[in-house]
Protein backbone atom coordinates (compact mmCIF):
# COMPACT_ATOMS: atom_id res chain seq x y z
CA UNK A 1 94.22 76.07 115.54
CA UNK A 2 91.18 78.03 113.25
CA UNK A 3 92.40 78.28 110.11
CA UNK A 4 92.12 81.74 108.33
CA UNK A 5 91.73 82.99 105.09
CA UNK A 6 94.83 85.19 104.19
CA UNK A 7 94.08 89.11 103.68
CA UNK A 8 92.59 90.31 100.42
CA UNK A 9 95.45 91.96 98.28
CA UNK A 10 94.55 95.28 99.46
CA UNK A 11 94.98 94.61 103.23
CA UNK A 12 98.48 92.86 102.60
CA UNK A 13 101.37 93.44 104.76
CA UNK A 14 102.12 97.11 102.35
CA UNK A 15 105.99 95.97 102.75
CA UNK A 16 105.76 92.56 101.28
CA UNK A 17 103.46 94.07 98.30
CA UNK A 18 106.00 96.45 96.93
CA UNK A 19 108.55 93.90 97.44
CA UNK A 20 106.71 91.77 94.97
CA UNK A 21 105.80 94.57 92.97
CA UNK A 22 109.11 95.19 92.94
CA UNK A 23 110.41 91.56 91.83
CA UNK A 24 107.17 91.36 88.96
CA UNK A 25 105.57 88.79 89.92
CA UNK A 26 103.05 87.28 88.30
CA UNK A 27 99.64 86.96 90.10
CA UNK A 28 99.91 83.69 91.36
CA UNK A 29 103.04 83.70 92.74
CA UNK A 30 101.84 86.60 94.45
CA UNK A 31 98.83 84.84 95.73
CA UNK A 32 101.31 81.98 97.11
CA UNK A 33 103.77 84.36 99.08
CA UNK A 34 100.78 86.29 100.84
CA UNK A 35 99.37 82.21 101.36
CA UNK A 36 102.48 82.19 102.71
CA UNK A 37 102.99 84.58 104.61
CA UNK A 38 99.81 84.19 106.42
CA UNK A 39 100.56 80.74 107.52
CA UNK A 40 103.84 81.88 108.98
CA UNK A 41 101.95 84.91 110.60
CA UNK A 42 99.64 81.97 112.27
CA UNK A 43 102.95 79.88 113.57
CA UNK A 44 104.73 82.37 114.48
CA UNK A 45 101.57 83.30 116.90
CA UNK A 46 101.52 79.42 118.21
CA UNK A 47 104.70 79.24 119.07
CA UNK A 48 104.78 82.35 121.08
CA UNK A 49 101.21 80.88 122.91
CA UNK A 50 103.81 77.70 123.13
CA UNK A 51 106.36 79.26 125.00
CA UNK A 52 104.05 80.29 127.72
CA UNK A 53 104.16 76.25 128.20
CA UNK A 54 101.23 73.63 128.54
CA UNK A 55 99.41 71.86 127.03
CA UNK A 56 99.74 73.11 123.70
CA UNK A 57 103.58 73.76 124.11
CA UNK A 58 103.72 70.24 123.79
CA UNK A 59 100.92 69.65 120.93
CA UNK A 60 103.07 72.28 118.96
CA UNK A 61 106.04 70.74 119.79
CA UNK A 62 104.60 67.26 118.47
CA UNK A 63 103.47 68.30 115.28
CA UNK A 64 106.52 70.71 114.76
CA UNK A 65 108.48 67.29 114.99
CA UNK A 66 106.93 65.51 112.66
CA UNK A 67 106.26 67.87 109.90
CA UNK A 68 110.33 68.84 110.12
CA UNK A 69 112.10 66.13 112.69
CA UNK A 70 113.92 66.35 115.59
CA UNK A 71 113.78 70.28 117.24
């Protein structure tokens, strides 16, 4: 997996940015949720590749067990 930089600020999911704007957030915690939010963009993505089985259904499936244990 290539790992990517999240979006600038400006090219943000529009939803989750007036969410935070929303809550006040300070800038840093709004840098960590978009962090965020881009990594779960990116697993989200390998899991669907996953399910079409593989190879790399079962390299996801090892790493997804031992960053969180059984499935």
């Amino acid at each position: 997996m290539n790992a990517r930089k999240p979006p600038p600020p400006e090219k943000a999911d529009a939803s989750l940015e007036r969410q935070m704007a929303d809550c006040g957030l300070s800038s840093d915690d709004r840098r960590f949720l978009r962090d965020l939010h881009a990594a779960e963009k990116q697993l989200n993505e390998a899991f669907e590749q996953a399910q079409q089985g593989g190879a790399l259904e079962q390299r996801v499936s090892a790493v997804y067990r031992r960053m969180y244990g059984k499935d």
